[in-house]
Protein backbone atom coordinates (compact mmCIF):
# COMPACT_ATOMS: atom_id res chain seq x y z
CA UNK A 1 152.21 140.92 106.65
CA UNK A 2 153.11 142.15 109.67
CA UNK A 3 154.45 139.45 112.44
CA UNK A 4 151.63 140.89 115.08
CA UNK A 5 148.44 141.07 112.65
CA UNK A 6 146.41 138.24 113.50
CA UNK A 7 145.68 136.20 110.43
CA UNK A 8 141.82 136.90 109.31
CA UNK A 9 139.39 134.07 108.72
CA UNK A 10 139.22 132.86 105.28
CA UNK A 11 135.30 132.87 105.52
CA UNK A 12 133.44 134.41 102.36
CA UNK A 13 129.93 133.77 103.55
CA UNK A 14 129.24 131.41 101.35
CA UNK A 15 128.81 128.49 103.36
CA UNK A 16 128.17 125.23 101.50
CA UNK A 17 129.98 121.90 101.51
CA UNK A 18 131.33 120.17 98.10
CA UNK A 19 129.11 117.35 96.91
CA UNK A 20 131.96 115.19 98.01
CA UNK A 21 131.45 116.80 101.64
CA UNK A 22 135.08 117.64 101.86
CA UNK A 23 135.55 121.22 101.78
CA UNK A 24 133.42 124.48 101.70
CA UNK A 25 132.70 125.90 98.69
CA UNK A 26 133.34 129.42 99.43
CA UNK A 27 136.33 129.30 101.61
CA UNK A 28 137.77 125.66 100.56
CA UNK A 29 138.25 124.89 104.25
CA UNK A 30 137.39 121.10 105.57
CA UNK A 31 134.98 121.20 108.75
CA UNK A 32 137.75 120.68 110.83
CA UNK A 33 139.73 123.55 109.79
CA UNK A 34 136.37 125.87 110.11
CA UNK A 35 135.70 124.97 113.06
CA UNK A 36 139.07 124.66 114.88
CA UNK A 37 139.99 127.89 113.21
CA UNK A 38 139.35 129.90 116.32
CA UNK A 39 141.79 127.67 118.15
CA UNK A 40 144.59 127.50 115.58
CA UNK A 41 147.91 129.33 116.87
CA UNK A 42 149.36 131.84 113.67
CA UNK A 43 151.53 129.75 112.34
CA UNK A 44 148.67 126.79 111.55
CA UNK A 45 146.37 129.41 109.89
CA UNK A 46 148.71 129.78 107.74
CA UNK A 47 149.34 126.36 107.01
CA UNK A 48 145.61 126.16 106.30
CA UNK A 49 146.09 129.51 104.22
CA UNK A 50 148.56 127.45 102.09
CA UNK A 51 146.55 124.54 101.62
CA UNK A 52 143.68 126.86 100.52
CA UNK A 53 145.58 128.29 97.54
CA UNK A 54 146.49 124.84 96.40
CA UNK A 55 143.07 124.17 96.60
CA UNK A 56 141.85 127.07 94.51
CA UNK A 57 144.80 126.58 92.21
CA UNK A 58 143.92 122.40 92.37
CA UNK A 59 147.09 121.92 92.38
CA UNK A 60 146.93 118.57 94.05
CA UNK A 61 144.07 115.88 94.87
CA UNK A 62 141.81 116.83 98.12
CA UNK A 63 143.74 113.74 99.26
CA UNK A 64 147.01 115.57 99.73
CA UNK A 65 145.52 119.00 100.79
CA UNK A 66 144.59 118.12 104.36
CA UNK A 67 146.14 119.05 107.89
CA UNK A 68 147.76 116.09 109.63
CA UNK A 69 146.59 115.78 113.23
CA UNK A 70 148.67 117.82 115.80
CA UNK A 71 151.08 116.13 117.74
């Protein structure tokens, strides 16, 4: 990827919460990441991209798959 292409929003228009209310269903975003996406510099979209593929993958517990606050 080039170092100036924005990253695109992980949205797939299917817009649902989990039963467990903790991430979409279509994207595997939390609320906060959806919503402060617009706001997110590069470099913590991809962070978010990251934590998306472990999601998919379910590679770890939704416990250990969340953004800590910004400092």
């Amino acid at each position: 990827m080039c170092q100036n292409t924005p990253i695109a929003d992980p949205c797939i228009n299917i817009c649902r919460m989990d039963q467990d209310g903790k991430f979409c269903q279509g994207c595997k975003r939390t609320v906060l990441e959806i919503g402060g996406w617009p706001r997110m510099t590069e470099p913590r979209k991809a962070q978010v991209l990251v934590l998306i593929e472990r999601r998919m993958n379910a590679v770890f517990t939704p416990a250990h798959t969340t953004l800590q606050a910004a400092a």
